[in-house]
N, C-alpha and C. Protein backbone atom coordinates (compact mmCIF):
# COMPACT_ATOMS: atom_id res chain seq x y z
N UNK A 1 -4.35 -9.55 -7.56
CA UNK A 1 -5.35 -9.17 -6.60
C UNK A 1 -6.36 -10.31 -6.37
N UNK A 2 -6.51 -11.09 -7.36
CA UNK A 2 -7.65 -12.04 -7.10
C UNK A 2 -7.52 -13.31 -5.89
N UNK A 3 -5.93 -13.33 -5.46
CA UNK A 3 -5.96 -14.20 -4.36
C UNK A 3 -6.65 -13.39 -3.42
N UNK A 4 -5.96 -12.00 -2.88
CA UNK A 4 -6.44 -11.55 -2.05
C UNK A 4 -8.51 -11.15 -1.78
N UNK A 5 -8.68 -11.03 -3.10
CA UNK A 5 -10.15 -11.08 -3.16
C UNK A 5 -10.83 -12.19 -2.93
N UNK A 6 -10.34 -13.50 -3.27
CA UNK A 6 -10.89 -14.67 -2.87
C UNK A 6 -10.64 -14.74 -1.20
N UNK A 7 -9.76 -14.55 -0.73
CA UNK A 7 -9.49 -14.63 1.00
C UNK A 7 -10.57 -13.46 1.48
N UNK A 8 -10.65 -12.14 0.59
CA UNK A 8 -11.61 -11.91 1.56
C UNK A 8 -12.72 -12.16 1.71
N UNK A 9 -13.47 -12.45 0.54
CA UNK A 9 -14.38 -13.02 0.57
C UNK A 9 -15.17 -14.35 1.12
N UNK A 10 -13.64 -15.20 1.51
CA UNK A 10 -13.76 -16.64 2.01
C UNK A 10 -13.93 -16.25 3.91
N UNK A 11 -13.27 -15.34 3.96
CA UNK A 11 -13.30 -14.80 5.57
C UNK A 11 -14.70 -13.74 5.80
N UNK A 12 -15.19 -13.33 4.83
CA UNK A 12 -16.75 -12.68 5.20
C UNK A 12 -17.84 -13.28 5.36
N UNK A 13 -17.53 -14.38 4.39
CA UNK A 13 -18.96 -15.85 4.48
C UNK A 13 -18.54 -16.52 5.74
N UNK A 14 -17.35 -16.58 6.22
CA UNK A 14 -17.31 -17.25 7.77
C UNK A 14 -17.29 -16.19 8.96
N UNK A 15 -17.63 -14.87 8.70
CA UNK A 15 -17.63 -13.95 9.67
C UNK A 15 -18.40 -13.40 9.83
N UNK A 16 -19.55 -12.72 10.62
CA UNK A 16 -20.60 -11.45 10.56
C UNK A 16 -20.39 -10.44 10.75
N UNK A 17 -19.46 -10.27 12.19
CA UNK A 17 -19.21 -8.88 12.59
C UNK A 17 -17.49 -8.74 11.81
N UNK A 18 -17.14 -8.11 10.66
CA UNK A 18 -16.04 -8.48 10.51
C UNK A 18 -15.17 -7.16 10.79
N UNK A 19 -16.07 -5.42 10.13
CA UNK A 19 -15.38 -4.14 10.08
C UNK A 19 -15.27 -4.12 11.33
N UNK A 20 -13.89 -3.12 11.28
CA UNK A 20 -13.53 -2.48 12.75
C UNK A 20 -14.07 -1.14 12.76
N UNK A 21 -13.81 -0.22 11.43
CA UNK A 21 -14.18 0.53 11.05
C UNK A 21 -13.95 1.37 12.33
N UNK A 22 -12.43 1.65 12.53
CA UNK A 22 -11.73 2.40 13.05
C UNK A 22 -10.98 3.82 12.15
N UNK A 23 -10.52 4.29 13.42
CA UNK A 23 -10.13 5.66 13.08
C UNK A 23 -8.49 5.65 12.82
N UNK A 24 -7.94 5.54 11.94
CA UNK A 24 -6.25 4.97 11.20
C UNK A 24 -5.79 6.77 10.99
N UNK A 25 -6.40 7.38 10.92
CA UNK A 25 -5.40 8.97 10.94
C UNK A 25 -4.86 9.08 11.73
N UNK A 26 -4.82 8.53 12.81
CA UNK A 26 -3.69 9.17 13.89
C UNK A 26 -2.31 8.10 13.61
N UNK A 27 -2.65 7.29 13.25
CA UNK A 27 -1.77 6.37 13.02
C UNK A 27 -0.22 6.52 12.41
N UNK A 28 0.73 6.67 12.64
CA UNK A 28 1.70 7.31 11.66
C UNK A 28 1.97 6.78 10.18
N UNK A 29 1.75 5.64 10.13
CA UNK A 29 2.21 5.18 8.92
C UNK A 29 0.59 5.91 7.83
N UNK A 30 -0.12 6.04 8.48
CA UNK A 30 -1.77 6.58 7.54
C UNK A 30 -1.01 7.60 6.73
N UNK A 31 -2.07 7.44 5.84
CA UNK A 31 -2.08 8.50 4.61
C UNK A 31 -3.68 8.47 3.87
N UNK A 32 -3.76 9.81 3.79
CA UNK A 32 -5.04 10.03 3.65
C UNK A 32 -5.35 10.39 1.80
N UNK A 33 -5.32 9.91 0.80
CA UNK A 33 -4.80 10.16 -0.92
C UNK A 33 -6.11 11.00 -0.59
N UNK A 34 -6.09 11.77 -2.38
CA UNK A 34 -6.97 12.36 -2.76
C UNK A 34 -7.80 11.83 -3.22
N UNK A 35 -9.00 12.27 -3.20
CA UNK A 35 -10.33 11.59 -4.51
C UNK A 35 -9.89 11.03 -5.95
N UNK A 36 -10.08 9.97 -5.82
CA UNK A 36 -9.70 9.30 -7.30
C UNK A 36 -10.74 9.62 -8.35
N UNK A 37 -12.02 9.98 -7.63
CA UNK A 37 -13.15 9.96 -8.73
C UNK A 37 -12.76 10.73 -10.30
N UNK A 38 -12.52 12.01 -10.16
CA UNK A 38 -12.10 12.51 -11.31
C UNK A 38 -11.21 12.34 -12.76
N UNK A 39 -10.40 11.07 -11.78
CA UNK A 39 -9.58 10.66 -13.02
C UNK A 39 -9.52 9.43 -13.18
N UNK A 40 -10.41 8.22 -12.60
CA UNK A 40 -11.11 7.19 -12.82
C UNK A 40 -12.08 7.09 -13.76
N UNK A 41 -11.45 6.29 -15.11
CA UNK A 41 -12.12 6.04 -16.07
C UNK A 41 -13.91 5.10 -16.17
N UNK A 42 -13.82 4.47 -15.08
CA UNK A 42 -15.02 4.33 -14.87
C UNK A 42 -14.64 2.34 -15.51
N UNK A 43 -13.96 2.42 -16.13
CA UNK A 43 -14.33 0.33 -16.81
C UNK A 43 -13.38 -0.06 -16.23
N UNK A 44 -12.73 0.27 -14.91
CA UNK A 44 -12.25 -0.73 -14.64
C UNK A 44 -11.55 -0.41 -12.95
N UNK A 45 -12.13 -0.89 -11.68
CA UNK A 45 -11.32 -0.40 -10.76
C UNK A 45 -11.55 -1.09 -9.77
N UNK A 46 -10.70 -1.07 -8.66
CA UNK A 46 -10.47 -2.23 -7.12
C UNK A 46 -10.62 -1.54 -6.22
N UNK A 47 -10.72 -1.32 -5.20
CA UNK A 47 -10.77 -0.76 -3.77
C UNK A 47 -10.62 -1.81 -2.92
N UNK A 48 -9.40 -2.11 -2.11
CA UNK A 48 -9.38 -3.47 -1.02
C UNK A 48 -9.55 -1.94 -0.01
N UNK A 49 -9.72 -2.71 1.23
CA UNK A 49 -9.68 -1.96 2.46
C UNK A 49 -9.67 -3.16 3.55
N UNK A 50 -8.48 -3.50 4.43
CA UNK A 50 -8.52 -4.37 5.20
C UNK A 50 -8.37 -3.69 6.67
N UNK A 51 -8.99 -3.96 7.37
CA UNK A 51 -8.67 -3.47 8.39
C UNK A 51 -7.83 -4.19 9.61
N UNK A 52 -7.49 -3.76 11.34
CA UNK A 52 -7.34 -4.38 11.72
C UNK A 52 -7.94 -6.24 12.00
N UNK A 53 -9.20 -6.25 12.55
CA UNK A 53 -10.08 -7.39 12.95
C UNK A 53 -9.76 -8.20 12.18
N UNK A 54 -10.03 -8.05 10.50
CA UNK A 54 -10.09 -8.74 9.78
C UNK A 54 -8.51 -9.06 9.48
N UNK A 55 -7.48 -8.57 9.37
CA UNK A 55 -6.01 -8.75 9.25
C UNK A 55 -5.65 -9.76 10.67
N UNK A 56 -6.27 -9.61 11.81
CA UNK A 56 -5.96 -10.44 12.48
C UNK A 56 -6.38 -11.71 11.87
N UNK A 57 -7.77 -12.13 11.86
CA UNK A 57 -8.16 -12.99 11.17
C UNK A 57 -7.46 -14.38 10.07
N UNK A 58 -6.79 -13.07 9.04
CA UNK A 58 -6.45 -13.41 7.91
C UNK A 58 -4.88 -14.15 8.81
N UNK A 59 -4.26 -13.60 9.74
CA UNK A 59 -2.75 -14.14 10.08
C UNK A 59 -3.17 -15.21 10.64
N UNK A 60 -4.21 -15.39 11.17
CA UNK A 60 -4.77 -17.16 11.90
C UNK A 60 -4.73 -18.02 10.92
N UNK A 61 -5.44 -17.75 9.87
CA UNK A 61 -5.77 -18.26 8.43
C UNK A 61 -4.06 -18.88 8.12
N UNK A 62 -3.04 -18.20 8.22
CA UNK A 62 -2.03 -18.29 7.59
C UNK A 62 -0.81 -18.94 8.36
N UNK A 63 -1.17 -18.87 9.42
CA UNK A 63 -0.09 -19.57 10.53
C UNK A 63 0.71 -20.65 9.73
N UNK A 64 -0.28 -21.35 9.42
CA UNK A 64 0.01 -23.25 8.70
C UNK A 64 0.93 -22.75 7.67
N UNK A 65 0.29 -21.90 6.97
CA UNK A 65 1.36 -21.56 5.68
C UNK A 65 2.23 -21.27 5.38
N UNK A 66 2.35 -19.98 6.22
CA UNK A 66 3.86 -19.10 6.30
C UNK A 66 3.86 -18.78 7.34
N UNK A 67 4.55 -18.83 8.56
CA UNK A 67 4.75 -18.17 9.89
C UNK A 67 4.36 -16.94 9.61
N UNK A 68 6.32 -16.60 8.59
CA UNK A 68 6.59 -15.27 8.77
C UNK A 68 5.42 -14.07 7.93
N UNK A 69 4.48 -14.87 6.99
CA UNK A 69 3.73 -13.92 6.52
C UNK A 69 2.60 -13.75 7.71
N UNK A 70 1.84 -14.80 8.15
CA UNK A 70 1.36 -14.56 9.58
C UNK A 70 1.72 -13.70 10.57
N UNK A 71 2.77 -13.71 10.97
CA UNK A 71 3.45 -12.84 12.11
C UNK A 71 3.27 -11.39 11.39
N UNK A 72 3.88 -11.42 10.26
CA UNK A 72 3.78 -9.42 9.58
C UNK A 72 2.33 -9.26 9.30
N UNK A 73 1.44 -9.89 9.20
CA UNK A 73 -0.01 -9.44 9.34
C UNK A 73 -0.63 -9.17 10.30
N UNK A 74 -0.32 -10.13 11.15
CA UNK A 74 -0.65 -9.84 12.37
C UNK A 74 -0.07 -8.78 12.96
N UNK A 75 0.68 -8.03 12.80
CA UNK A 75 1.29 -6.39 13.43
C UNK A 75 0.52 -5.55 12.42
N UNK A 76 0.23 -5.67 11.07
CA UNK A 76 -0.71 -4.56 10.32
C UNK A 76 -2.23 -4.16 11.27
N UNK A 77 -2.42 -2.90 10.31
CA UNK A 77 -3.38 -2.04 11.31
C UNK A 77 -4.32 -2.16 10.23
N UNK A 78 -3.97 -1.61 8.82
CA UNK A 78 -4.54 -1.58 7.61
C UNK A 78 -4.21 -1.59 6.83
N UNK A 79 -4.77 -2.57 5.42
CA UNK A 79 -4.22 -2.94 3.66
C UNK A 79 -5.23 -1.67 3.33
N UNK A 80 -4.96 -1.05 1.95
CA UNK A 80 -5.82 0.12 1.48
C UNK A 80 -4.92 0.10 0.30
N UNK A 81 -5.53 -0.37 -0.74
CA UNK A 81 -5.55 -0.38 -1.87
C UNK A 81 -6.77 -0.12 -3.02
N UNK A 82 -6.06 1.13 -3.52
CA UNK A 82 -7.13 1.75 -5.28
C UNK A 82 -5.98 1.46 -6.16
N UNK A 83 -6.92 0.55 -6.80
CA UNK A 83 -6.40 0.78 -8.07
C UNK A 83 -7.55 0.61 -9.48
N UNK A 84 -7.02 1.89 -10.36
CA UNK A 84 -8.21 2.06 -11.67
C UNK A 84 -7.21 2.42 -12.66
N UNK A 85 -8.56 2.46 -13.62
CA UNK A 85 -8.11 2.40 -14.78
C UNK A 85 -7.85 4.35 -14.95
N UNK A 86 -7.25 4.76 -15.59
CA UNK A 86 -7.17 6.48 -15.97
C UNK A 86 -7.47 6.72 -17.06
N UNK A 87 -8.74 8.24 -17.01
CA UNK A 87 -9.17 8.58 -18.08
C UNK A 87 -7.63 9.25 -18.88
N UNK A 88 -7.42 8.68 -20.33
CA UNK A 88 -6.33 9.49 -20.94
C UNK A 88 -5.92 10.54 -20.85
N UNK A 89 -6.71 11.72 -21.02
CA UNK A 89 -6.50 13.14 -20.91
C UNK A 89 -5.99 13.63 -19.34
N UNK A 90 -6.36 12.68 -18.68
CA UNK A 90 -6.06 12.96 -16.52
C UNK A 90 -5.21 12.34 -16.82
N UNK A 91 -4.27 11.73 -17.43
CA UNK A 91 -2.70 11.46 -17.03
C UNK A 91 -1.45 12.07 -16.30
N UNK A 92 -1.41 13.60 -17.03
CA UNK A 92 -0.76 14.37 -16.77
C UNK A 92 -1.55 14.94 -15.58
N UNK A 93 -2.65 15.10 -15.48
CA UNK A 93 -3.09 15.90 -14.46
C UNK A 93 -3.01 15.32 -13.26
N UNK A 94 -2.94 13.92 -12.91
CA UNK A 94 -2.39 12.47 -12.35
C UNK A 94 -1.39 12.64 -11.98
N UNK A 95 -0.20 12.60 -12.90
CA UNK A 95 1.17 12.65 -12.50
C UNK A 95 1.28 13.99 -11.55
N UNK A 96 0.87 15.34 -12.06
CA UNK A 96 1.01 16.75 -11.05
C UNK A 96 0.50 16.54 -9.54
N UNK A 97 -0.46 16.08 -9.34
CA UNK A 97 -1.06 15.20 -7.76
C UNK A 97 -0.13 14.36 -7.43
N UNK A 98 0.37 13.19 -7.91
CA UNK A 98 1.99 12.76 -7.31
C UNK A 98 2.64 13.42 -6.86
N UNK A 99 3.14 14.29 -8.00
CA UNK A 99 4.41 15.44 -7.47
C UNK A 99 3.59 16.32 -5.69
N UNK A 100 2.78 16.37 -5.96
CA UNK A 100 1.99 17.38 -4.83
C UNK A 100 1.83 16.09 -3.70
N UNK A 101 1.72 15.12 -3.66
CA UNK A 101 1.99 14.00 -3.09
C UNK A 101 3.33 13.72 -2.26
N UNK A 102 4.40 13.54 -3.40
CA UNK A 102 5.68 13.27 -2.88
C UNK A 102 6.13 14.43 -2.43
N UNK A 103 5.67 15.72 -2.33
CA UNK A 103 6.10 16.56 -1.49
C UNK A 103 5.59 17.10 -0.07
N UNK A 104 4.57 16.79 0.21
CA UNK A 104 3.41 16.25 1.55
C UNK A 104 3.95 15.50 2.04
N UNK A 105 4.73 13.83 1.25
CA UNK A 105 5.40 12.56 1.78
C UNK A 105 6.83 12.79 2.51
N UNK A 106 7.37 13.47 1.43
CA UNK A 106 8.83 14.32 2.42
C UNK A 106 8.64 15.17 3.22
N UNK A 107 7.47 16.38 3.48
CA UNK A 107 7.39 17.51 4.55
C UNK A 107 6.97 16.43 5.45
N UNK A 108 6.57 15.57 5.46
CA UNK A 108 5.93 14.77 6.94
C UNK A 108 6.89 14.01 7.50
N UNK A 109 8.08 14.07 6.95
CA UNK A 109 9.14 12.93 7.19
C UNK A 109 9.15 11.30 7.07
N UNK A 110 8.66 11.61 5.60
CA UNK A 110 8.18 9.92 4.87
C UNK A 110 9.77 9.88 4.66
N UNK A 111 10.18 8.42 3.92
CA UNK A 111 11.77 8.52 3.67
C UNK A 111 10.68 7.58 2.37
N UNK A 112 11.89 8.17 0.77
CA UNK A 112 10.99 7.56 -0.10
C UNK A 112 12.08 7.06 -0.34
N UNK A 113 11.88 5.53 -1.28
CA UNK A 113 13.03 4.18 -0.83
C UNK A 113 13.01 4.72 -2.36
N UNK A 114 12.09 4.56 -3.15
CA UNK A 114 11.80 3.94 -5.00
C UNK A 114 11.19 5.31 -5.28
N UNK A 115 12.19 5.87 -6.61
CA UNK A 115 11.10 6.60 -7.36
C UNK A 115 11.98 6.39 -8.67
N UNK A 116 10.81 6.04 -9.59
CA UNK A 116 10.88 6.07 -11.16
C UNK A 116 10.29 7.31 -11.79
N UNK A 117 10.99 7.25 -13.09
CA UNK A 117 10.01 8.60 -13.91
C UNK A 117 10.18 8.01 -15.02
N UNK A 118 9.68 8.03 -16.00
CA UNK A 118 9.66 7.86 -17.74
C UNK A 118 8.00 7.95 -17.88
N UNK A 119 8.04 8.08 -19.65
CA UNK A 119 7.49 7.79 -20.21
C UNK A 119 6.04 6.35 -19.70
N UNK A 120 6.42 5.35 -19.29
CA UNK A 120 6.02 4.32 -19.32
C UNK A 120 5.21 4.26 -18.05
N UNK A 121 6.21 4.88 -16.66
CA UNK A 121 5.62 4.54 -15.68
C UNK A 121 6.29 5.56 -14.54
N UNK A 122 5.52 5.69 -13.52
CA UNK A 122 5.79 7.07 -12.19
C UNK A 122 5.43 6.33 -11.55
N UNK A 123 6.60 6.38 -10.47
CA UNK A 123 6.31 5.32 -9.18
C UNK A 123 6.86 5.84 -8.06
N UNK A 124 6.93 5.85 -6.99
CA UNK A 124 7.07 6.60 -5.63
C UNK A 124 6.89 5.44 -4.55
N UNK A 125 7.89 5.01 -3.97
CA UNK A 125 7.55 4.23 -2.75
C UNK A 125 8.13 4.81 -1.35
N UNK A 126 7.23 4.67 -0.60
CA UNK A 126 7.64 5.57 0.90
C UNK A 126 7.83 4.74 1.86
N UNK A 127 8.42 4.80 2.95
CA UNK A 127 7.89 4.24 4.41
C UNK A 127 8.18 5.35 5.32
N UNK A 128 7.38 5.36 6.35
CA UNK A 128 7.71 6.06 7.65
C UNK A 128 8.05 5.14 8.62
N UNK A 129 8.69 6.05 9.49
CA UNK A 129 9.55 4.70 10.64
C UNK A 129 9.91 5.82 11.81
N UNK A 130 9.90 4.86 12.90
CA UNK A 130 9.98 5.56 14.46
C UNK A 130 11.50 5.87 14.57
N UNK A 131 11.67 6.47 15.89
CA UNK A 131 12.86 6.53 16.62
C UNK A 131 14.07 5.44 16.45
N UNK A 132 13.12 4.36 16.15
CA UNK A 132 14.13 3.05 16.27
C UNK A 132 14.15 2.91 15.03
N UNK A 133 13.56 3.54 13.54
CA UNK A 133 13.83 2.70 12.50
C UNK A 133 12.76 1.80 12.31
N UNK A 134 11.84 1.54 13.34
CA UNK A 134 11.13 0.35 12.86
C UNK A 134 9.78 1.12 12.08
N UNK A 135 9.45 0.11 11.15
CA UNK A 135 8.38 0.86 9.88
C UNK A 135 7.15 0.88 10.54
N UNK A 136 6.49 1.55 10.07
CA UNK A 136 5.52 2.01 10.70
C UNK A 136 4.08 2.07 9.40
N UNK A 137 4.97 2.23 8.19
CA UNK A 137 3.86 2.21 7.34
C UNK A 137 4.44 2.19 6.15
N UNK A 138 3.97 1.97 5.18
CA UNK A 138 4.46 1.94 3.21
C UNK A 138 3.70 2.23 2.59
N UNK A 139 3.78 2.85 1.63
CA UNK A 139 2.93 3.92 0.75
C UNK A 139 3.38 3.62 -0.69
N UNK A 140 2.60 3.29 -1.92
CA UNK A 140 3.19 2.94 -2.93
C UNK A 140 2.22 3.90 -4.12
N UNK A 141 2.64 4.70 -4.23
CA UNK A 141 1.94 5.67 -5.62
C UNK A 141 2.67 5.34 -6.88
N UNK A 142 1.44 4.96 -8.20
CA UNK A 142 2.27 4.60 -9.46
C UNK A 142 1.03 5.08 -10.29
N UNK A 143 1.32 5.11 -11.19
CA UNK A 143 0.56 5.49 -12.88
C UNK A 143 1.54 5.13 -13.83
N UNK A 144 0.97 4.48 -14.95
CA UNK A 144 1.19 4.33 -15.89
C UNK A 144 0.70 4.82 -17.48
N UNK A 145 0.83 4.61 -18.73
CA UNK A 145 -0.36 5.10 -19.20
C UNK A 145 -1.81 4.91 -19.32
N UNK A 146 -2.00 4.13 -18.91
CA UNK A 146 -3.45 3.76 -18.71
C UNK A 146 -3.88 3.26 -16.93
N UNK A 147 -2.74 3.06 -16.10
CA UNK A 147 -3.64 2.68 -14.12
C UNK A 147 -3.19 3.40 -13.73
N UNK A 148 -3.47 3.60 -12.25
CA UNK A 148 -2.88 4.25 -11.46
C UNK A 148 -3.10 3.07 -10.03
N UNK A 149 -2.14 3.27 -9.18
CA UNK A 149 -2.44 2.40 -8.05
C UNK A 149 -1.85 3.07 -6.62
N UNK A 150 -2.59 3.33 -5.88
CA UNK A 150 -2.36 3.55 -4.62
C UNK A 150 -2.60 2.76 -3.35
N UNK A 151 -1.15 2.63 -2.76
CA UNK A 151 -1.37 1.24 -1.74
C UNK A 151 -1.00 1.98 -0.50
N UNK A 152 -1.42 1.77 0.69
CA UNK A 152 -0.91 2.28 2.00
C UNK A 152 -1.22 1.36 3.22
N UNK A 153 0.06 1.15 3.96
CA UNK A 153 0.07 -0.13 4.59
C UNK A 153 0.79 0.59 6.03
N UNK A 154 -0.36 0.12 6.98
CA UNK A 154 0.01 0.83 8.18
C UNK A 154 -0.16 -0.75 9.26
N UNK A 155 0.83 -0.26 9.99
CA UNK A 155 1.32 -1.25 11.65
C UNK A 155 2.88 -1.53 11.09
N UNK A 156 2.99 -2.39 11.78
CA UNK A 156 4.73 -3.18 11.74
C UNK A 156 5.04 -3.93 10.53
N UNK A 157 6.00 -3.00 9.63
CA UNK A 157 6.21 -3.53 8.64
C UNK A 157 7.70 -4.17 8.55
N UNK A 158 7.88 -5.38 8.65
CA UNK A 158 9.34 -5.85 7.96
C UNK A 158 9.99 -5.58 6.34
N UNK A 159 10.54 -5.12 6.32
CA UNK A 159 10.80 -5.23 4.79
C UNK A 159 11.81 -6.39 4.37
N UNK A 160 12.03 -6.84 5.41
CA UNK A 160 12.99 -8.16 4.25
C UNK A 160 11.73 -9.10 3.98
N UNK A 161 10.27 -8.96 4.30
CA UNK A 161 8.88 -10.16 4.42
C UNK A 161 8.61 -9.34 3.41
N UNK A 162 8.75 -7.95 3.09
CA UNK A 162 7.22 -7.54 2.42
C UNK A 162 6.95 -8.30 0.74
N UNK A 163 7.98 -8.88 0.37
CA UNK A 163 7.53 -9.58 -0.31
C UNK A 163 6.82 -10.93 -0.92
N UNK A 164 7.11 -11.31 0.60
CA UNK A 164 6.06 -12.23 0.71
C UNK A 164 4.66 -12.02 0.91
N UNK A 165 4.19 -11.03 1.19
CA UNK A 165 3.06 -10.30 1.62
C UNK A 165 2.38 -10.08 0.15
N UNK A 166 3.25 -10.08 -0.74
CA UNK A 166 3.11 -9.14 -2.05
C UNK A 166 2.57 -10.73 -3.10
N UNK A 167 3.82 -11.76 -2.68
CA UNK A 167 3.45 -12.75 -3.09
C UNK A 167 2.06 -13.43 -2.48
N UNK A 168 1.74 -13.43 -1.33
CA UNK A 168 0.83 -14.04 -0.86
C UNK A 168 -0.77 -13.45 -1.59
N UNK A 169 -1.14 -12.21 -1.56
CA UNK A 169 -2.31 -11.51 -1.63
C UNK A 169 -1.80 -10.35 -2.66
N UNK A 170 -0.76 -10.60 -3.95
CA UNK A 170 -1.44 -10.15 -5.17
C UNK A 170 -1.13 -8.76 -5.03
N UNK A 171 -0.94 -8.20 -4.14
CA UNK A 171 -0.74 -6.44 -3.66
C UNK A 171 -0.14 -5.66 -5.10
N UNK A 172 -0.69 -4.97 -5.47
CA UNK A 172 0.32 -4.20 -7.12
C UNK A 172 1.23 -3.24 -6.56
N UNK A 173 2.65 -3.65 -6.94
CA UNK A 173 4.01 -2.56 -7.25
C UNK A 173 4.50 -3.58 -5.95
N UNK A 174 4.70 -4.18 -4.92
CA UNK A 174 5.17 -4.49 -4.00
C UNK A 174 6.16 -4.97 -4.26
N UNK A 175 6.04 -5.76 -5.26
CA UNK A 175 6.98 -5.92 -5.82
C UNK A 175 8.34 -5.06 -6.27
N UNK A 176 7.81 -3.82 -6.89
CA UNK A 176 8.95 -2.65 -6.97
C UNK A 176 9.65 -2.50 -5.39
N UNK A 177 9.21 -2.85 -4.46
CA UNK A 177 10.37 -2.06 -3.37
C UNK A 177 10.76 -3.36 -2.91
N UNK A 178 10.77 -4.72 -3.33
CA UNK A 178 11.93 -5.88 -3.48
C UNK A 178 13.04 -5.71 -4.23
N UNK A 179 12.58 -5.02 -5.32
CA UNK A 179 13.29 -5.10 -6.53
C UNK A 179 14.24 -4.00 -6.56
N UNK A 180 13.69 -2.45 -6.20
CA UNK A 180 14.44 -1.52 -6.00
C UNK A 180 15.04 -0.91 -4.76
N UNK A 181 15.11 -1.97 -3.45
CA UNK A 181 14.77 -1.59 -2.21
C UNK A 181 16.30 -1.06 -1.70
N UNK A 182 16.86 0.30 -1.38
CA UNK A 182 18.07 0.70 -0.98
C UNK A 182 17.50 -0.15 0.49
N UNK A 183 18.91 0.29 1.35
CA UNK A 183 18.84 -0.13 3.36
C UNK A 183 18.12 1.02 3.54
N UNK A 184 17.28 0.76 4.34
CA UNK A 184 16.07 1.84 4.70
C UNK A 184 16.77 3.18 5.41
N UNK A 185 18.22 2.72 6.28
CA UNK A 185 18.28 3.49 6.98
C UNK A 185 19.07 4.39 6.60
N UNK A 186 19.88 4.00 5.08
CA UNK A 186 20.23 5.20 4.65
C UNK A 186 19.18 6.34 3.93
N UNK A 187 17.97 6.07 4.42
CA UNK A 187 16.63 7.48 4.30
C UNK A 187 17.57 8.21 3.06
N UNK A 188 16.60 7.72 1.91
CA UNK A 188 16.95 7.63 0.34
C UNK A 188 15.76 8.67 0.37
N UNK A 189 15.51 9.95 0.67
CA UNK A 189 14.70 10.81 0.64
C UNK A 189 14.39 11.39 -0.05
N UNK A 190 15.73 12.28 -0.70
CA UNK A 190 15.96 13.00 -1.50
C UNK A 190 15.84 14.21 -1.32
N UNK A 191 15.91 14.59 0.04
CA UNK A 191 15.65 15.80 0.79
C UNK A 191 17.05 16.58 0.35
């Protein structure tokens, strides 16, 4: 995360007006999580929130570097990332909000690519996608025994890039849907 925290911060000292502080629910790829407060341990937690303006921004920034990570930023709407630490005892009560999660994610016609279960770690990766297949948004719910991380990534998503995206700005689990990624279009649902 700390690349991505240094970029934003390097793009707020050169910007004034930077929020769009737009309205992303109508959006299809949006997802609206629950209140983390309750099971946020309190020593340790992130909140990114990127919006459009500033995502444009950031793909100017990046042209020189990577085209193709430029070009897939530049189609995002919004980065939205929590991630904290979990009080012990809200673990389980954590994991039951997933489950109530990934079943909201399938009634809406999410297609979930990645899901893990053990002991160690619960992970859930989604995308929604149009008529044509093309993504529209990615959703990454995980806990472990001690974090939890919720990522939701709305506009035009490539997935053969998203790992460069993941590499570029630090994103947590993005990595999991490189690593575990079926062809999208066989909609690995589990419906």
């Amino acid at each position: 995360m700390k690349n991505l925290i240094y970029l934003l911060i390097a793009v707020l000292l050169t910007t004034a007006n930077f929020a769009q502080k737009g309205d992303y629910s109508k959006e299809p790829g949006f997802v609206k999580f629950i209140s983390f407060d309750e099971f946020d341990d309190g020593s340790e937690s992130t909140e990114v929130l990127v919006e459009g303006k500033l995502l444009r921004m950031v793909s100017k920034m990046m042209e020189k570097k990577d085209k193709d990570v430029a070009a897939m930023v530049n189609g995002l709407k919004l980065v939205k990332v929590n991630q904290f630490k979990v009080k012990p005892e809200k673990i389980g009560k954590l994991k039951s909000e997933m489950e109530k999660i990934d079943k909201t994610m399938l009634s809406k016609d999410w297609d979930r690519i990645v899901r893990t279960r053990g002991d160690k770690k619960y992970v859930n990766v989604y995308i929604k996608t149009d008529a044509k297949d093309n993504i529209q948004g990615l959703v990454v719910t995980t806990v472990d025994k001690s974090e939890a991380i919720f990522v939701n990534i709305v506009g035009t998503i490539d997935l053969e890039k998203i790992g460069k995206l993941s590499e570029n700005f630090d994103i947590p689990e993005l990595d999991e849907v490189m690593k575990n990624k079926p062809k999208y279009s066989e909609k690995a649902n589990g419906k």
